[in-house]
C-alpha atoms as a PDB file:
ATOM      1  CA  UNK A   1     115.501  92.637  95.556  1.00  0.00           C
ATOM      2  CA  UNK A   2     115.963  96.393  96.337  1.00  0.00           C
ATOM      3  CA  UNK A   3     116.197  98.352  94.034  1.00  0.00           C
ATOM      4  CA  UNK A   4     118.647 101.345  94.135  1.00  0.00           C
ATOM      5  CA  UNK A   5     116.913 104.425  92.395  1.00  0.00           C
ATOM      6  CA  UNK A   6     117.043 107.036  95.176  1.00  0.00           C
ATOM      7  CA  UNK A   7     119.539 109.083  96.288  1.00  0.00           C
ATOM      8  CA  UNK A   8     120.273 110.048  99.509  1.00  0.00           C
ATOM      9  CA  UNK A   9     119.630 113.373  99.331  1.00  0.00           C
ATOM     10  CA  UNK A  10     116.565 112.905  97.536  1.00  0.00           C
ATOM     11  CA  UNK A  11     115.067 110.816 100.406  1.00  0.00           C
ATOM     12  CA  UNK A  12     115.679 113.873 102.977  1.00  0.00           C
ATOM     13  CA  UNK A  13     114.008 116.860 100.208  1.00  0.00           C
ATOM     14  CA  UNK A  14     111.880 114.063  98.447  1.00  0.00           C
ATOM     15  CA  UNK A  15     108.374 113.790  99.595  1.00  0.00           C
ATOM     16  CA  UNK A  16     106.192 112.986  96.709  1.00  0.00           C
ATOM     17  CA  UNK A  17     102.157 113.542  96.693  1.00  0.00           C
ATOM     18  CA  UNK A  18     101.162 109.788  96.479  1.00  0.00           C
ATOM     19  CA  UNK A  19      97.917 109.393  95.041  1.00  0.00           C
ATOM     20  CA  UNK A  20      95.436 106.146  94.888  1.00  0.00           C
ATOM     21  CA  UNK A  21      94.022 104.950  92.250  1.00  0.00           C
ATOM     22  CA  UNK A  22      90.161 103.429  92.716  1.00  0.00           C
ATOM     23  CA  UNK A  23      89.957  99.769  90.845  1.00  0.00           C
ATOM     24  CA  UNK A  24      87.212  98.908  89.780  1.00  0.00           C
ATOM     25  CA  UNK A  25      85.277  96.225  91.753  1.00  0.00           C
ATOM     26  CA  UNK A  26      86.093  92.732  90.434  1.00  0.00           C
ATOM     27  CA  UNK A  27      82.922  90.506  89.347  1.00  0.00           C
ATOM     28  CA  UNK A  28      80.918  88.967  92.558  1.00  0.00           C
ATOM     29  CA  UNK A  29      78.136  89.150  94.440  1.00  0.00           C
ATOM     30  CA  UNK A  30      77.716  90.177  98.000  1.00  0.00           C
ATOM     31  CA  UNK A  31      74.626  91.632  99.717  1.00  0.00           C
ATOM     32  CA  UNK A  32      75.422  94.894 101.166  1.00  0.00           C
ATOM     33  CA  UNK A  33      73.474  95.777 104.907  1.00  0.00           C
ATOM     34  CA  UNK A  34      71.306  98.081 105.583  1.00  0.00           C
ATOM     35  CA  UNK A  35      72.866 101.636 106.659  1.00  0.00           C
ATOM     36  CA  UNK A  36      74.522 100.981 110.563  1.00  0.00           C
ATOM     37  CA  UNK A  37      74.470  97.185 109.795  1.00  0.00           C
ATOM     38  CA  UNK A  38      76.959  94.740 109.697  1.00  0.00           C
ATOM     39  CA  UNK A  39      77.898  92.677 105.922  1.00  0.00           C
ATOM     40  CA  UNK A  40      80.103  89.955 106.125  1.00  0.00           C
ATOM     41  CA  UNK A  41      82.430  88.800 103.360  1.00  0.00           C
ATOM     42  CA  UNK A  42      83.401  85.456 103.347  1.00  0.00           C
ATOM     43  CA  UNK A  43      86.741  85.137 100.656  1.00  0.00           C
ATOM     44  CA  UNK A  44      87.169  83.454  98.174  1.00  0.00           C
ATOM     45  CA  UNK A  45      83.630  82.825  97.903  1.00  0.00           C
ATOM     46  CA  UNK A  46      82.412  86.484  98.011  1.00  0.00           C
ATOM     47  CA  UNK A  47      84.352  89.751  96.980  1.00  0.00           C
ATOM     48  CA  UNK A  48      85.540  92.331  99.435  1.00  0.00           C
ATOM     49  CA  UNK A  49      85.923  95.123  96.744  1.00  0.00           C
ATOM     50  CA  UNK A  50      82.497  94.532  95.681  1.00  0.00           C
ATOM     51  CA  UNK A  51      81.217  94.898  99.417  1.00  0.00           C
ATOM     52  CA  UNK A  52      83.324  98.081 100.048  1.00  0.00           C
ATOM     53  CA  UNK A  53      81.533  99.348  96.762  1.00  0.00           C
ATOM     54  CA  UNK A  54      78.540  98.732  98.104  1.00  0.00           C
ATOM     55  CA  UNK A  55      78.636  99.766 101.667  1.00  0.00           C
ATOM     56  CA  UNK A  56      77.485 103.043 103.111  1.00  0.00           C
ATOM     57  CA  UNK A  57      79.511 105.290 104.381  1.00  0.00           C
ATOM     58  CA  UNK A  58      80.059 104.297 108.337  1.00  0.00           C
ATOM     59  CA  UNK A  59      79.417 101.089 108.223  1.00  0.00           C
ATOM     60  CA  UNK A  60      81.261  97.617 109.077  1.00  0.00           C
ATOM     61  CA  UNK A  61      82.345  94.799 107.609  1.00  0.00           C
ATOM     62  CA  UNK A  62      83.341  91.590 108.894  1.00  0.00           C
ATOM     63  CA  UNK A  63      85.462  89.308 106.584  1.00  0.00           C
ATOM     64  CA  UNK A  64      86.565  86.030 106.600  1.00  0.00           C
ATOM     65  CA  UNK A  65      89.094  83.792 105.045  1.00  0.00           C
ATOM     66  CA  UNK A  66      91.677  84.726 102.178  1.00  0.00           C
ATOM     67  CA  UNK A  67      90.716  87.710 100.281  1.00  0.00           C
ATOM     68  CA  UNK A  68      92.880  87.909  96.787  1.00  0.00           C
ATOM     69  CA  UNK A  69      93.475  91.244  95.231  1.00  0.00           C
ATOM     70  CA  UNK A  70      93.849  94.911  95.559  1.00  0.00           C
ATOM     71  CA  UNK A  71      91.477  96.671  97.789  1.00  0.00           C
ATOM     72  CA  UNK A  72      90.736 100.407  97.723  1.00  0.00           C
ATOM     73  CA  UNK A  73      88.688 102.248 100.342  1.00  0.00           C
ATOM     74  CA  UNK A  74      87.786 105.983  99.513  1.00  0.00           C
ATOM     75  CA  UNK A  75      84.960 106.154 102.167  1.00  0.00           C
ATOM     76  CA  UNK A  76      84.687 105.914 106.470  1.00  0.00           C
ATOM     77  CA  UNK A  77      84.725 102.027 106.981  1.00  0.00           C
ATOM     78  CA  UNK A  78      85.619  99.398 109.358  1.00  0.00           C
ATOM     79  CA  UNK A  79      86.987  96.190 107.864  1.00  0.00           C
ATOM     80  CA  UNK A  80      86.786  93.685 111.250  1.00  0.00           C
ATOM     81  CA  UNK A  81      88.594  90.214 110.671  1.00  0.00           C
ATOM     82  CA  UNK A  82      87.010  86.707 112.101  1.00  0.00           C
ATOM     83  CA  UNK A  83      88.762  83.248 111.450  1.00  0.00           C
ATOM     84  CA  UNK A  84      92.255  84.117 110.713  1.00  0.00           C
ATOM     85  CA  UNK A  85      91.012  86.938 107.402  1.00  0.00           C
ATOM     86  CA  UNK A  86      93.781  87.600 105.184  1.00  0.00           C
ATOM     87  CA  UNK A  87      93.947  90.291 102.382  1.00  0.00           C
ATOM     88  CA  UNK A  88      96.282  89.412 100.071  1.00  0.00           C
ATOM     89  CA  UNK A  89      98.215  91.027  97.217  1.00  0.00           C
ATOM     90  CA  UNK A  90      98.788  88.654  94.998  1.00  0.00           C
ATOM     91  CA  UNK A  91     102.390  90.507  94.174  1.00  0.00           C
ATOM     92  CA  UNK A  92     100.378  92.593  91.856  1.00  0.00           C
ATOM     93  CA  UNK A  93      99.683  96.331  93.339  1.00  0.00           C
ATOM     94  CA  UNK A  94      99.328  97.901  96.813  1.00  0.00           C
ATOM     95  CA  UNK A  95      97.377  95.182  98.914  1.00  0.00           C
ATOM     96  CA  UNK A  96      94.781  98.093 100.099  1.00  0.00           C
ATOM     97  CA  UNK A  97      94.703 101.418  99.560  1.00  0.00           C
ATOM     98  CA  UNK A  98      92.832 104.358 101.607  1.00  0.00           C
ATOM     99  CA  UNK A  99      91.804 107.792  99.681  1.00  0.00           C
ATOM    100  CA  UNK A 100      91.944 111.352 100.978  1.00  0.00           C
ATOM    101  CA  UNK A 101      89.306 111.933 103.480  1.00  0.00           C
ATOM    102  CA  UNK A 102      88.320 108.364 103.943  1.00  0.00           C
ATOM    103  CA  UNK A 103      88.846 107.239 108.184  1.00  0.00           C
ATOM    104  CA  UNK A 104      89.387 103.343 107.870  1.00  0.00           C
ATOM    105  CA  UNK A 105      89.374 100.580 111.078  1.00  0.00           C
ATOM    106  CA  UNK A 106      90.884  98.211 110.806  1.00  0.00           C
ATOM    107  CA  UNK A 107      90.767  95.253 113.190  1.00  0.00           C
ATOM    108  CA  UNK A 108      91.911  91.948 113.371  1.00  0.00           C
ATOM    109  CA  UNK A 109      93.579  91.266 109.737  1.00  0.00           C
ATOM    110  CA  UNK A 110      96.568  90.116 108.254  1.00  0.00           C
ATOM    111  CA  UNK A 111      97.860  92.576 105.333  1.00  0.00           C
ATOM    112  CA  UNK A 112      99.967  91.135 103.203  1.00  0.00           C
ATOM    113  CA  UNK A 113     101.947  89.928  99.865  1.00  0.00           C
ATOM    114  CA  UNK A 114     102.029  93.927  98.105  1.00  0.00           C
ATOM    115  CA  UNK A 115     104.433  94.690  95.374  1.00  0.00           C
ATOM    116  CA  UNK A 116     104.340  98.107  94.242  1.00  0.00           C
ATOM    117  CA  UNK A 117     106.382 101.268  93.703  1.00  0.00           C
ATOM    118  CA  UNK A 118     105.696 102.760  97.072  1.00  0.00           C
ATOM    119  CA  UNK A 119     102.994 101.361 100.096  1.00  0.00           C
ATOM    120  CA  UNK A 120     102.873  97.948  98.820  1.00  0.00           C
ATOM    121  CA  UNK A 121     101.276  96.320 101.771  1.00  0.00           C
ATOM    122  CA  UNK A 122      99.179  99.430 102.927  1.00  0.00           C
ATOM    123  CA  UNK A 123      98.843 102.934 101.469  1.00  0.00           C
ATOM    124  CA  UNK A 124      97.473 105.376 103.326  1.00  0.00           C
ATOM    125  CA  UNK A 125      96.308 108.984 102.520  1.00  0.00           C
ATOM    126  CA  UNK A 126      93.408 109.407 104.760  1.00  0.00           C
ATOM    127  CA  UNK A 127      92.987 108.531 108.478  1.00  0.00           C
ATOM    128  CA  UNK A 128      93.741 105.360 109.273  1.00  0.00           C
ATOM    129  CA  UNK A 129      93.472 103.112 112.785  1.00  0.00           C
ATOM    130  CA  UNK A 130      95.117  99.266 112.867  1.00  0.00           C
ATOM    131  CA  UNK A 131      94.106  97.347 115.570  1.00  0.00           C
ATOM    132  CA  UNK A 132      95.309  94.154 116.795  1.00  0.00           C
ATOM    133  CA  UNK A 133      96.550  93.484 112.837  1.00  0.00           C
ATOM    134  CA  UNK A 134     100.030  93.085 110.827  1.00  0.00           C
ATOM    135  CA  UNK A 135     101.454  94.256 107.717  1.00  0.00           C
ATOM    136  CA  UNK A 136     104.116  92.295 106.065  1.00  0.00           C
ATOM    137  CA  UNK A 137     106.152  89.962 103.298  1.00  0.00           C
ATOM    138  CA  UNK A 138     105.544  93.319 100.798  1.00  0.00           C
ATOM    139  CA  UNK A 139     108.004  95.058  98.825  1.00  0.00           C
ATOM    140  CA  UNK A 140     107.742  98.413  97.139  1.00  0.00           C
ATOM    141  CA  UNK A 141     110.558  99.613  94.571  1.00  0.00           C
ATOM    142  CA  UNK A 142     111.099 103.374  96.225  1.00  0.00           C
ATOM    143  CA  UNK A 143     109.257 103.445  99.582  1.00  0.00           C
ATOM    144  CA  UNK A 144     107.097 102.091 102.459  1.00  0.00           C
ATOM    145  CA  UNK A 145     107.578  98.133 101.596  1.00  0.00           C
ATOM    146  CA  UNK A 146     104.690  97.293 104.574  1.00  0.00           C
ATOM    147  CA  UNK A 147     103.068 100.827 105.074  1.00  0.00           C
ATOM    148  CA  UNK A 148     103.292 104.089 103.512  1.00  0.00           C
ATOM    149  CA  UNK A 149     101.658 107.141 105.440  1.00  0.00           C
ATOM    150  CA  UNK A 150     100.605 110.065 103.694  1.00  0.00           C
ATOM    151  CA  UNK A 151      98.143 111.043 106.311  1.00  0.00           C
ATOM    152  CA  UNK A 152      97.209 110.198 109.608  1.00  0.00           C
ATOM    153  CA  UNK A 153      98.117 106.682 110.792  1.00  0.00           C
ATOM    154  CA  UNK A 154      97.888 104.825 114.258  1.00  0.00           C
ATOM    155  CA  UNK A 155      98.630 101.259 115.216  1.00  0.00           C
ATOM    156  CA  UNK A 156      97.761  99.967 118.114  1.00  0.00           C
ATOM    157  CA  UNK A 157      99.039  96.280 119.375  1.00  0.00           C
ATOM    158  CA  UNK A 158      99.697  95.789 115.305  1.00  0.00           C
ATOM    159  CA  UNK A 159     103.608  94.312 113.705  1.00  0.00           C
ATOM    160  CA  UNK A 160     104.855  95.626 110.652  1.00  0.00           C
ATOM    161  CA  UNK A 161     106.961  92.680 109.385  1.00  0.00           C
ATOM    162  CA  UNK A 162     109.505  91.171 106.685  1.00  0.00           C
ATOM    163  CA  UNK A 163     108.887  93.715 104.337  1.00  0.00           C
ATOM    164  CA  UNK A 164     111.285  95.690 101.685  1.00  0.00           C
ATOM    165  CA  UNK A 165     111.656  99.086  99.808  1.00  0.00           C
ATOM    166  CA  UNK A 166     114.725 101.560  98.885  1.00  0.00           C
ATOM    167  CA  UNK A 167     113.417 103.695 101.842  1.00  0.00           C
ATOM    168  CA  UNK A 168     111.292 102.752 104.932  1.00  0.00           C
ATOM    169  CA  UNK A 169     111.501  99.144 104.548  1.00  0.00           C
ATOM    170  CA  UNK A 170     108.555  98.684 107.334  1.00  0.00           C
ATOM    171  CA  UNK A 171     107.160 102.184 107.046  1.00  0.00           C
ATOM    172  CA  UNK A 172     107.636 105.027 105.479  1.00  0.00           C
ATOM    173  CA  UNK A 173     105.985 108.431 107.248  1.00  0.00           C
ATOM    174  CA  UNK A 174     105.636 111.674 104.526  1.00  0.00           C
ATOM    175  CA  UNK A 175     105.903 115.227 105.170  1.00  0.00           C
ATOM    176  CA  UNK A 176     103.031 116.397 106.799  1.00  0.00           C
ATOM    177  CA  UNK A 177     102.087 113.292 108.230  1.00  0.00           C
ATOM    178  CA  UNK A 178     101.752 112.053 111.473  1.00  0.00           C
ATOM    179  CA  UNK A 179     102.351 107.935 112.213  1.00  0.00           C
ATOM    180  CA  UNK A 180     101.262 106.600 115.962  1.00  0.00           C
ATOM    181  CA  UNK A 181     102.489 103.217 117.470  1.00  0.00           C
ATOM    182  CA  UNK A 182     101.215 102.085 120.349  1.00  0.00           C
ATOM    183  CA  UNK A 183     102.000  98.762 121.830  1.00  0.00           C
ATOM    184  CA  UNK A 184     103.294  97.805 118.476  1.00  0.00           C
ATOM    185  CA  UNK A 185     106.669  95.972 116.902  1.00  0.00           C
ATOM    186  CA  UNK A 186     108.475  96.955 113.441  1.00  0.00           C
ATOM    187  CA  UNK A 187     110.645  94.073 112.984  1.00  0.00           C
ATOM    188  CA  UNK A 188     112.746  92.156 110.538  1.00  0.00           C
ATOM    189  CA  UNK A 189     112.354  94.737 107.464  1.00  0.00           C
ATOM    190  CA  UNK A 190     115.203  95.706 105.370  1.00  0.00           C
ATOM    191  CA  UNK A 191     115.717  99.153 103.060  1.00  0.00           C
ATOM    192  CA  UNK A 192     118.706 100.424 102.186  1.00  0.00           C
ATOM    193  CA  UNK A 193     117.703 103.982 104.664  1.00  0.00           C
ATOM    194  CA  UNK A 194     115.191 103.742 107.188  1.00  0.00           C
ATOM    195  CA  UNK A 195     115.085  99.552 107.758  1.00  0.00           C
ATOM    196  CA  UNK A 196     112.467  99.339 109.613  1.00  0.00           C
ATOM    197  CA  UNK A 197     110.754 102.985 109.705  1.00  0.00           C
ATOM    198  CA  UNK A 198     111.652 106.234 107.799  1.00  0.00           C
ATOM    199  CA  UNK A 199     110.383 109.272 108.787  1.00  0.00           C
ATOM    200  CA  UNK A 200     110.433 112.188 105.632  1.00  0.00           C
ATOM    201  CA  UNK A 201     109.481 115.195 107.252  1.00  0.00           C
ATOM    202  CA  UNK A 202     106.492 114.021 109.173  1.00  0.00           C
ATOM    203  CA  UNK A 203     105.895 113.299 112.896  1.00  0.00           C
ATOM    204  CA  UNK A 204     106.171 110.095 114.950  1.00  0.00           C
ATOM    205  CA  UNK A 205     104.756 108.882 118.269  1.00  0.00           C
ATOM    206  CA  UNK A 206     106.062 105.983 119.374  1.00  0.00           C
ATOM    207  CA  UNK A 207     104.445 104.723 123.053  1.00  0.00           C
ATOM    208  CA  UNK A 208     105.407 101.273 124.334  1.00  0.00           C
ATOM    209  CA  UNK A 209     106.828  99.973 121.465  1.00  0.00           C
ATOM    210  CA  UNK A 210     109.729  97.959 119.450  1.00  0.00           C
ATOM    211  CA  UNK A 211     111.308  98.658 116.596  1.00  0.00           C
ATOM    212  CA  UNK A 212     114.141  95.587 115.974  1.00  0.00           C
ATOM    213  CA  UNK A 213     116.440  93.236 113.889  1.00  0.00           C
ATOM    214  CA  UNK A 214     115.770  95.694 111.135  1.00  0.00           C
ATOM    215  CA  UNK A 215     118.342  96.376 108.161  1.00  0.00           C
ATOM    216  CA  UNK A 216     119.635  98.972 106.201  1.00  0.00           C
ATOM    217  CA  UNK A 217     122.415  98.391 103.157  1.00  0.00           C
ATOM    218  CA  UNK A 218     123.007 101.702 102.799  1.00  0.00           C
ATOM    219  CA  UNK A 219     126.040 102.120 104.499  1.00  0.00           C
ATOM    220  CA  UNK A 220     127.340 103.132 108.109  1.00  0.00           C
ATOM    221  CA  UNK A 221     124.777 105.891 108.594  1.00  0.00           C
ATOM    222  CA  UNK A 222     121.753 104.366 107.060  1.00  0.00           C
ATOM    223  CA  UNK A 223     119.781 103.826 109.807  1.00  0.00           C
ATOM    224  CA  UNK A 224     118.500 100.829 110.326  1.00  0.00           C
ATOM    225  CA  UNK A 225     115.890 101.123 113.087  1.00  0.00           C
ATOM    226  CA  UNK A 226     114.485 104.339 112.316  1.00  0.00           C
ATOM    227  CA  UNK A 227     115.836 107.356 109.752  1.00  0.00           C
ATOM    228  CA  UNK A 228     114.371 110.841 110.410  1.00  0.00           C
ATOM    229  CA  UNK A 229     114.838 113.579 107.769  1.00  0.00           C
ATOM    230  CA  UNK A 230     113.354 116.661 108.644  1.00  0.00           C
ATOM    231  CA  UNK A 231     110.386 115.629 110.819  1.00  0.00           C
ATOM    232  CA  UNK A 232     110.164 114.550 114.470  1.00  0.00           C
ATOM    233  CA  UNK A 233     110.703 111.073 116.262  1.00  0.00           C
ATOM    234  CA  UNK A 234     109.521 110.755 119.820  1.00  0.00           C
ATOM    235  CA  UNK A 235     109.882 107.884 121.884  1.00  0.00           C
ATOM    236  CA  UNK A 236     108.048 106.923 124.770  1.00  0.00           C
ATOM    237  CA  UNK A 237     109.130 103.140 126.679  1.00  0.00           C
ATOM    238  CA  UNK A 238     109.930 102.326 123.450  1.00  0.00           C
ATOM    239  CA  UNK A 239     113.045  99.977 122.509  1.00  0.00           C
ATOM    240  CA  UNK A 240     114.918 100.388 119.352  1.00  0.00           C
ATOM    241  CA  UNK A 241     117.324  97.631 119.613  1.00  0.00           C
ATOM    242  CA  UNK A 242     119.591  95.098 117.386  1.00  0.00           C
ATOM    243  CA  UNK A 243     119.291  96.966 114.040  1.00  0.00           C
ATOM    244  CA  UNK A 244     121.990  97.163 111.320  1.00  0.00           C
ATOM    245  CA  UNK A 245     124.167  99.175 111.009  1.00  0.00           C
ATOM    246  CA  UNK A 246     123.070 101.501 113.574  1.00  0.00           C
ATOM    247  CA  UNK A 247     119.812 101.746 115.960  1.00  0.00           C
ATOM    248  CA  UNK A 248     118.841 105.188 114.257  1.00  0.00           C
ATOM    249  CA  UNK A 249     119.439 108.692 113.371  1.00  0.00           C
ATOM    250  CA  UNK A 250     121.759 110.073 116.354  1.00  0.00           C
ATOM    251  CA  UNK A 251     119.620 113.146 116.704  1.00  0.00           C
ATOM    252  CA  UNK A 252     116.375 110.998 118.154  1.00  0.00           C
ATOM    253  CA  UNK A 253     116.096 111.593 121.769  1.00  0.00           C
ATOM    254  CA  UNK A 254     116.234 108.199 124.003  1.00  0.00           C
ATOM    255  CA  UNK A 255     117.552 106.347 120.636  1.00  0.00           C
ATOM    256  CA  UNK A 256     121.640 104.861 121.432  1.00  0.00           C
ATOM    257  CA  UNK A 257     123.180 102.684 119.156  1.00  0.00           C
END
């Protein structure tokens, strides 16, 4: 259920530092590889926080099957997916979280089941790159229900789905920040501004992509494609299409409702 707590006017001059908070690695054993080496987590069997831990910086690991929890990552890391690997939330935090300075991969996972105040599926405030991978079924109480970006973020061939917040139901983009889609969908998210991506203050690229059938309950002028307040929105072969009440903010070039 959304929760109203925001103010429209706060959501254009609103644009909070958003900090994460390391958890501690949960109990479990998993051999971490040598430097440049691959380790490979296979859930529930073996813990992913505990290999993250554990791993040096630059290396890769491959994980399999469901994963349970909260993740953080404050270090350079690829997390690779194999047989269908899930990270879920467990409705109880952010489903993974990336720290300040830390450039994450991400390939081939599914991201999903966050509740949290803001960035319940994904929470960015370093550099992060999704490949081939989707977000979704997350809700956050204020913003980014799927994804919140308080870096730099790019998606490539990835779907931000089903997700809920007051503000960027899909994603929300933060001053300073820059978001990328490429080859990617936002679908099927509902806020009450910004249904399926809200940009406050930041920049977004969006090349060969879809943004559609999201909602905003807001009223007339909420925006339910995409809101921009302040920052940019560019749109390259992109179609933002069957949204409610509106397509997006009428200022975005190559954006009609």
């Amino acid at each position: 259920m959304l929760k109203m707590r925001a103010t429209r006017a706060a959501w254009r001059l609103w644009a909070p530092a958003v900090t994460v908070a390391v958890t501690a690695a949960a109990a479990g054993v998993v051999s971490a590889a040598p430097a440049s080496a691959q380790t490979i987590v296979n859930c529930p069997a073996q813990n992913l926080q505990t290999a993250i831990d554990s791993a040096d910086s630059g290396s890769m690991i491959m994980v399999a099957g469901t994963c349970v929890g909260s993740f953080t990552v404050d270090k350079d890391l690829s997390l690779v997916g194999f047989n269908g690997a899930v990270l879920d939330g467990n409705a109880a935090g952010t489903t993974l979280s990336v720290g300040a300075g830390a450039h994450v991969q991400i390939t081939a996972v599914d991201i999903t089941n966050g509740s949290a105040d803001n960035g319940a599926g994904l929470l960015n405030n370093g550099t992060v790159t999704l490949n081939s991978s989707t977000v979704h079924d997350s809700n956050a109480n204020f913003y980014g229900g799927a994804v919140l970006n308080a870096g730099t973020m790019t998606l490539n061939a990835s779907t931000v789905h089903t997700s809920t917040a007051d503000v960027g139901g899909g994603i929300a983009n933060f001053s300073s920040s820059t978001l990328t889609l490429n080859a990617s969908t936002v679908r099927n998210n509902t806020a009450l501004s910004g249904g399926g991506v809200a940009n406050l203050g930041g920049t977004v690229l969006m090349n060969y992509s879809a943004v559609t059938l999201n909602t905003s309950v807001g009223g007339a002028d909420s925006d339910g494609g995409i809101n921009n307040s302040g920052g940019s929105v560019s749109l390259l072969a992109t179609a933002v299409t069957g949204n409610t009440p509106n397509n997006c903010t009428a200022a975005i070039e190559g954006c009609t409702d």
